[in-house]
Each structure stands twice: as C-alpha cells, then as structure tokens.
Protein backbone atom coordinates (compact mmCIF):
# COMPACT_ATOMS: atom_id res chain seq x y z
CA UNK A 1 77.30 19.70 -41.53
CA UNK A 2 74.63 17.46 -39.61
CA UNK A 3 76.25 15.45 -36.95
CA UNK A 4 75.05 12.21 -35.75
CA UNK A 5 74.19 13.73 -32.48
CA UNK A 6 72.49 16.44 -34.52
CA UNK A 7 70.33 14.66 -36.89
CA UNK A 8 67.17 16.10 -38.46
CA UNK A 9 64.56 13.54 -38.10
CA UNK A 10 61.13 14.30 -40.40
CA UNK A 11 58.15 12.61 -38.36
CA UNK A 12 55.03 13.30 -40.85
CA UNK A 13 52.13 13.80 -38.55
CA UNK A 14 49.01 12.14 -39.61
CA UNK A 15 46.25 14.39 -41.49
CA UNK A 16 43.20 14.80 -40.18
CA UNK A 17 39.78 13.40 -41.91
CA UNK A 18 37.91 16.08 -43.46
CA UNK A 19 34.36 15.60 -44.68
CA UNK A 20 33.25 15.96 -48.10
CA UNK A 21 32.40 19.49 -49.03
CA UNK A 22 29.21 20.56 -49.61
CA UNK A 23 29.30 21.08 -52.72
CA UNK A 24 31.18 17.73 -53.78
CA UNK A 25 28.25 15.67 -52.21
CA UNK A 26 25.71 18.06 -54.24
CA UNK A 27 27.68 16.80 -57.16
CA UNK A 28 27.88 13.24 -56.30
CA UNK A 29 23.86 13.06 -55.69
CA UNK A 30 23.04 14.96 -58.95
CA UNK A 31 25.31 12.48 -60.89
CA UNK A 32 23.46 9.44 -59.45
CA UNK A 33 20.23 10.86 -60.46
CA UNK A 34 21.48 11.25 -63.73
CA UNK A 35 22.53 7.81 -64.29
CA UNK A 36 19.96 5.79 -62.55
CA UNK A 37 17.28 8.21 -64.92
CA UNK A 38 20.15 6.67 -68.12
CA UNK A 39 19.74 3.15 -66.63
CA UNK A 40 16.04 3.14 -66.25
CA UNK A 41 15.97 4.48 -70.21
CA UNK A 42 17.73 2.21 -71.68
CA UNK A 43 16.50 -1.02 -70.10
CA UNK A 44 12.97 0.27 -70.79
CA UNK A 45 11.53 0.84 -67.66
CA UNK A 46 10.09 4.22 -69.61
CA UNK A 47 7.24 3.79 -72.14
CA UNK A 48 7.03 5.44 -75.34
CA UNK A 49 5.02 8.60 -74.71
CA UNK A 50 4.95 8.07 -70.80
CA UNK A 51 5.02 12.01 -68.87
CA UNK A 52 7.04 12.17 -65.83
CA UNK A 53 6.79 14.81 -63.42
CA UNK A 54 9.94 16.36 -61.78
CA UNK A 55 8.02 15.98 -58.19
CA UNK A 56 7.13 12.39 -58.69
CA UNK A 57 11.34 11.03 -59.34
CA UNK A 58 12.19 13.19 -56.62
CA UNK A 59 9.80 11.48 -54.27
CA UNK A 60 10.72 7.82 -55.89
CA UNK A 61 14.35 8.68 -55.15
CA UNK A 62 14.21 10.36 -52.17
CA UNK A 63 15.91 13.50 -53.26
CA UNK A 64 14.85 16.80 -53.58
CA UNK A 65 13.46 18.62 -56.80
CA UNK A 66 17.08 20.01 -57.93
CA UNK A 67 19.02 17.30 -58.43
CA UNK A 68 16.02 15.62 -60.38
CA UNK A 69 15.50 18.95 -62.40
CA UNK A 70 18.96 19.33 -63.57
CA UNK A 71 19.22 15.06 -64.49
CA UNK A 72 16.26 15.80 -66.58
CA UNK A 73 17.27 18.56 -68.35
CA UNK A 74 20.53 16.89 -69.12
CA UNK A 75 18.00 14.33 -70.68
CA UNK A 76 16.28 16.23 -72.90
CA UNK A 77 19.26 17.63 -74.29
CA UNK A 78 20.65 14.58 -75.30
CA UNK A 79 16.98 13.61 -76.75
CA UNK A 80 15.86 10.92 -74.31
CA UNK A 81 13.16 13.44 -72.70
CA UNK A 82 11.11 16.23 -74.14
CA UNK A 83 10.63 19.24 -71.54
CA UNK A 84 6.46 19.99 -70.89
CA UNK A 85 5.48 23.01 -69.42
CA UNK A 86 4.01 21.51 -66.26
CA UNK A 87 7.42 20.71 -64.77
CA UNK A 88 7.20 17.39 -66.10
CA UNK A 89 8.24 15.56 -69.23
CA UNK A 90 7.59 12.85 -71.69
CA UNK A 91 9.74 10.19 -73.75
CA UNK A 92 9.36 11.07 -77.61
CA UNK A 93 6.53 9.33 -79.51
CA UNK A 94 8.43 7.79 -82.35
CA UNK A 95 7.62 7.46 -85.98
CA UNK A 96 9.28 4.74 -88.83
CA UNK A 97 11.43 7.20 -90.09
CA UNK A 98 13.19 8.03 -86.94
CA UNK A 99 13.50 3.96 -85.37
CA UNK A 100 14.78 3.34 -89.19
CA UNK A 101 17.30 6.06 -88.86
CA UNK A 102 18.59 5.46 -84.89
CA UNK A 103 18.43 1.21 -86.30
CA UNK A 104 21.38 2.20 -89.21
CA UNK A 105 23.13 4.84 -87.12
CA UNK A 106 23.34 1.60 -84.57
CA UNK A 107 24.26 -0.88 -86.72
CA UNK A 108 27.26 0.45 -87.58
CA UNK A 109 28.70 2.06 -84.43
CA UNK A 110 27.42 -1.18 -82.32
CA UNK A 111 28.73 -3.52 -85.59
CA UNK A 112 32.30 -1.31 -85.07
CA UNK A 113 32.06 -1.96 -81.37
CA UNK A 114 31.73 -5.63 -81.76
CA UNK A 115 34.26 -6.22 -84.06
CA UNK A 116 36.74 -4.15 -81.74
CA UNK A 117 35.50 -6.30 -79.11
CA UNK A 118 36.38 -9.90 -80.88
CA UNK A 119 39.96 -8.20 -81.01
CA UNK A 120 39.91 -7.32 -77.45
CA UNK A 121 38.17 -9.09 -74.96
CA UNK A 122 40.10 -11.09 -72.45
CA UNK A 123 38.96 -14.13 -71.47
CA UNK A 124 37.08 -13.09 -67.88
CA UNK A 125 35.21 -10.62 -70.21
CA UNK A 126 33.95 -13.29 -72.43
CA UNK A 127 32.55 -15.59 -69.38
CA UNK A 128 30.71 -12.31 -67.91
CA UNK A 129 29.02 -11.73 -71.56
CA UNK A 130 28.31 -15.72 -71.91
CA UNK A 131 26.88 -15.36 -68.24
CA UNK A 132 24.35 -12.35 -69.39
CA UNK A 133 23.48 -14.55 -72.27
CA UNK A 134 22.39 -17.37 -70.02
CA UNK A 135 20.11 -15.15 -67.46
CA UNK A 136 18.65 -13.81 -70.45
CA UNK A 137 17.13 -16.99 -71.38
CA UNK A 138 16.41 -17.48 -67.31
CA UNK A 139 14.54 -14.47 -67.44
CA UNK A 140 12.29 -15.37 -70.82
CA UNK A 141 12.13 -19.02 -69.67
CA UNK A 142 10.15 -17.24 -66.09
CA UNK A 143 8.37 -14.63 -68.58
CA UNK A 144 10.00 -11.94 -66.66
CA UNK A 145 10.25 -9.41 -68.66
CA UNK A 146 11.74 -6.71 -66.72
CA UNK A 147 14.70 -8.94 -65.70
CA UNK A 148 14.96 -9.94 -69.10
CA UNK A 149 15.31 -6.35 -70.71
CA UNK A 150 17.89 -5.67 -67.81
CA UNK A 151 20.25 -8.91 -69.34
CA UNK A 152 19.63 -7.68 -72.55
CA UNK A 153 21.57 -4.50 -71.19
CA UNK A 154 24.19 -6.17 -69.26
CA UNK A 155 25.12 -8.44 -72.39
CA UNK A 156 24.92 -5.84 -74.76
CA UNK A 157 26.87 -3.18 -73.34
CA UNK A 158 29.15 -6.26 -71.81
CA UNK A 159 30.54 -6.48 -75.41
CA UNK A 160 30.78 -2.82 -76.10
CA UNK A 161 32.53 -2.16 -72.64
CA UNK A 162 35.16 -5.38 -74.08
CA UNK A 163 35.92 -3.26 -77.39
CA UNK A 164 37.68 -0.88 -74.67
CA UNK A 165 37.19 1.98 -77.27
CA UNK A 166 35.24 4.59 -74.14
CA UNK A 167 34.66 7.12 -76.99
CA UNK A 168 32.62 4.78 -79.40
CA UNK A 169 30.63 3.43 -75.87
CA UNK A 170 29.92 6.91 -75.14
CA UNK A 171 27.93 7.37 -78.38
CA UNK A 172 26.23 4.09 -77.85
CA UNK A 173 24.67 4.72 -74.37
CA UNK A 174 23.10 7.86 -76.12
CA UNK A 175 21.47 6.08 -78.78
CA UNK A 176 20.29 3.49 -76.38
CA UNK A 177 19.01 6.10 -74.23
CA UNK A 178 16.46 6.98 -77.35
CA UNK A 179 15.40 3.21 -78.46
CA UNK A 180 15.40 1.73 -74.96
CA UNK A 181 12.05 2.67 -74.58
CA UNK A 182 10.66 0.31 -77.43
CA UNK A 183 11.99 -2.38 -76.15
CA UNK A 184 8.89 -2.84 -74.61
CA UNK A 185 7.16 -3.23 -77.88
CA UNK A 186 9.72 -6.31 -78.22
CA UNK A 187 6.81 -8.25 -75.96
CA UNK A 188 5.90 -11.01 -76.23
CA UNK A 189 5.94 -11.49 -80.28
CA UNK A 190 9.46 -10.51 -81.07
CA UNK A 191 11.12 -12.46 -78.17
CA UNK A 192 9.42 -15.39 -78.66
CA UNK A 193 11.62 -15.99 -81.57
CA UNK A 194 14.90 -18.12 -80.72
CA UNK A 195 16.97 -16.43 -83.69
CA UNK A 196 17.86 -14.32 -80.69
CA UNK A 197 19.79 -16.77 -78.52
CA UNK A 198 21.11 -18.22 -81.42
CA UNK A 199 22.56 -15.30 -82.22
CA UNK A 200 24.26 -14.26 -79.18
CA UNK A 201 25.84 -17.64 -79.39
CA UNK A 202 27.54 -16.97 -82.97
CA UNK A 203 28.33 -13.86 -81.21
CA UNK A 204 30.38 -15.14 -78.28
CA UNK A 205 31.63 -17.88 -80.70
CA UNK A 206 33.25 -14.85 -83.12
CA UNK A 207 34.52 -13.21 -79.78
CA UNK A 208 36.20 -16.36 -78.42
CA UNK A 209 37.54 -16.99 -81.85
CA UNK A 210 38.75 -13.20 -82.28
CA UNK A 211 36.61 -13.08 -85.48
CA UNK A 212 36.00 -9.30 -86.11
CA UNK A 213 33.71 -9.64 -89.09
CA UNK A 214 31.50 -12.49 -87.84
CA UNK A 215 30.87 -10.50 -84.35
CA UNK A 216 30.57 -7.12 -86.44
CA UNK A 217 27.55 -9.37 -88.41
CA UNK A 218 25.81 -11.19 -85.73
CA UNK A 219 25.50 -7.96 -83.65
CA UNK A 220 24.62 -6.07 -86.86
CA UNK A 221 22.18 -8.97 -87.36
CA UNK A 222 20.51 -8.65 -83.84
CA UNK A 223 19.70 -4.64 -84.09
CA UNK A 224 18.36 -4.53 -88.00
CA UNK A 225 15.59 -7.49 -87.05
CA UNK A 226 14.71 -5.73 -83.76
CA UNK A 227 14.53 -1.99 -84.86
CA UNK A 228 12.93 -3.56 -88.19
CA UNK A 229 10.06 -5.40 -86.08
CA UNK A 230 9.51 -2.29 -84.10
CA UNK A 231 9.36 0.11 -87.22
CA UNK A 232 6.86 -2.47 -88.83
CA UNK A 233 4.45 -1.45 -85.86
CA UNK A 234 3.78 2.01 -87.54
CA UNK A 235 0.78 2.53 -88.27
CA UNK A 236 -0.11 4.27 -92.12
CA UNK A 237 0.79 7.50 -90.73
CA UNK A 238 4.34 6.06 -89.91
CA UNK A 239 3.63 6.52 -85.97
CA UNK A 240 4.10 4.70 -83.90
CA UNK A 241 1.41 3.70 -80.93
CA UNK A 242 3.16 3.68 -77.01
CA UNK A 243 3.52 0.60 -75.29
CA UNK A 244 1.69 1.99 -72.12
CA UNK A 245 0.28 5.46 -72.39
CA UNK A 246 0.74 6.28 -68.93
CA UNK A 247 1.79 9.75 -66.68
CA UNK A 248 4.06 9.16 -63.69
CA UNK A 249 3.06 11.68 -61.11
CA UNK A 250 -0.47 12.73 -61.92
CA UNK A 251 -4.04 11.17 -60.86
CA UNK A 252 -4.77 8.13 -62.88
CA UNK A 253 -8.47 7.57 -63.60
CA UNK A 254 -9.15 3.58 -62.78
CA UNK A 255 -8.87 2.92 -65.91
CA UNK A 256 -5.36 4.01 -66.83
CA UNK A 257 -2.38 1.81 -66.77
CA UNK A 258 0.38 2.14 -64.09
CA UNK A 259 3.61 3.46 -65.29
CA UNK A 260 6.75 1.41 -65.88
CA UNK A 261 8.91 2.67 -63.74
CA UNK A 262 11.34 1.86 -61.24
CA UNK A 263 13.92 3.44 -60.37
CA UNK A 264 17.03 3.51 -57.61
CA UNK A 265 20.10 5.83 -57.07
CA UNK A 266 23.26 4.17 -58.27
C-alpha cells in the first residue's frame, strides 16, 4: 500500500528532437520529383514528342541524377514517358486511335467522378471549383496560356477531388498524365470557343443542385469535344504531329524551338 507520504509521482521527461533519417529525406525528395514531373504532365508543360534528358531535370530542380532517374522511370511505367537509350526520354507521339481510346476510357471514369461529385461536394468545395472556373477565363481573357492550362487542372481535378472516391481519382491522374500533353494542341482554335465556359457553368449549376446525371453529362460533354478536336488533327496516317518538337537538355540549332517546360519541387 502507497502512503500519502509515499506517493509515486510519474514526471515524463521531455524527448529529445531527432532529425530525419537519412533515408526518410531520400524518400521525401524522390517523391517531390515524382509529383512535380505528374504536375508538369498533366497541365502540359510537356509537348507531344518532346525528349528530356535525366541530367537536364536534375539541373532544373536542383537535385541530383537519382532521384530524377527513379521519378522517370516510375513515368514510363505508368505510360507518360518512353525510356531512350541516351539517359533521356520522350512523351509518346500519339495517333487517333489511341486519343479516341484514352477520350472514352475518360468519359466515363471522369463522367462517374462528376456525378459522385454533385452527390458530395460541400459547399466550400463548390466556391473553390466556381473560383478555378473564373481564373480560367482570367487567364484566356490575358491569352496566357500556361496559366490557363494550370486552371483547367485546378477545376478539373477540383471536382474529382469533391466526388471523395481517392480510388476513382487515382485512375484519373494517370490518364491525365497521358493526354495532358495535347492540351497544347487545344491553342488557340479550340479555346476560342465559349461552349467551354458555358459548360463549366451547367457543371457547377448540376453540382450546386446535387444533379448527378446533368454533371455526369456536362463533364462527359467537355472531354468528347476536346479529345475529338485533338484526334481530328491526325493526319491520313492517323498521327498525330507534336505541338513543339523540341529536346530538353541537348544543343538546339537556332532554329529549334525552346522546350515547354517548367518545372518546381512540390
């Protein structure tokens, strides 16, 4: 028995601060290569065709060559990179067949992710996807296209992130990682068009009235006449031509274009 003049008394003593392993910051660096190489994909800051050598994101980033070889090889496994033998690689060329194929596969997970998202989306999740809506028009309104493709992101995958379903977004950001590329073959024709804001507004209109079908249609809507416009590009072969043939990472003679790229770690 613990008397009162005997009492235990547990003091926990404050734990120390321990760095981050080695190994965990290794980690954290090659994951943040990763993404901002996902990012830069799938807002288009890659051209169709475009060759990117392993030493030239390293030096962009400001990492070394492993974390950048290991990010790209996770890339061309999921199909958003093919591996060249010069330590470098390309975005796939892309022909009708395949921009016809990845435009159904997406109408119907992106039309299932929109529907889920007219059921689900709170109200502060509807104002951020009306506010992406607005600085896309900002953007076109400027003629900035960059921004504009980056807006086109955020409102896209504002809707998808609102259908809270992580499995079906998952899926998404891999098909975006092999069309995001042609957006730039969206500019200028395609934009110019004002179906597209007209559309996003039926969109958030479904979402605020928790209409599943009319947001499963409108977002259908917006990928067949995009995907469609770019797969009417082929030529008779059914290929179709890069945006910007250009190689990040090699000499460029005068004449060749400079490569759309920009990148950041996340």
């Amino acid at each position: 028995m613990i008397t009162n003049s005997a009492r235990l008394v547990y003091a926990p003593q404050p734990m120390a601060r321990t760095a981050p392993s080695p190994d965990a910051a290794d980690t954290s660096l090659r994951q943040q290569v990763y993404a901002s190489l996902r990012e830069a994909l799938t807002m288009g800051r890659f051209a169709p065709g475009q060759k990117v050598t392993f030493r030239y994101v390293a030096g962009v980033l400001g990492v070394s060559l492993t974390p950048v070889r290991e990010a790209l090889r996770r890339l061309v496994a999921e199909g958003a990179f093919e591996m060249n033998p010069n330590r470098s690689v390309r975005v796939p060329l892309m022909t009708r067949d395949k921009v016809l194929e990845l435009r159904d596969i997406r109408m119907e997970l992106e039309g299932l992710a929109a529907a889920k998202a007219a059921l689900a989306a709170t109200r502060p999740q509807i104002a951020e996807i009306r506010r992406a809506a607005r600085e896309i028009l900002v953007a076109r309104t400027r003629g900035d296209s960059a921004t504009d493709r980056q807006k086109v992101r955020e409102f896209h995958f504002a809707v998808y992130a609102a259908a809270a379903q992580p499995t079906l977004l998952r899926l998404i950001e891999g098909l975006w990682l092999q069309t995001g590329p042609y957006m730039n073959l969206l500019y200028p024709d395609f934009i110019s068009s004002s179906r597209g804001p007209a559309g996003r507004q039926r969109l958030i209109a479904a979402l605020e009235a928790g209409d599943a079908a009319a947001a499963r249609r409108e977002m259908q809507n917006d990928i067949r006449r995009a995907l469609s416009y770019v797969a009417g590009l082929a030529d008779e072969n059914g290929n179709i031509a890069p945006a910007i043939p250009a190689t990040a990472g090699k000499r460029r003679r005068p004449s060749d274009s400079a490569p759309v790229f920009d990148l950041q770690l996340n």
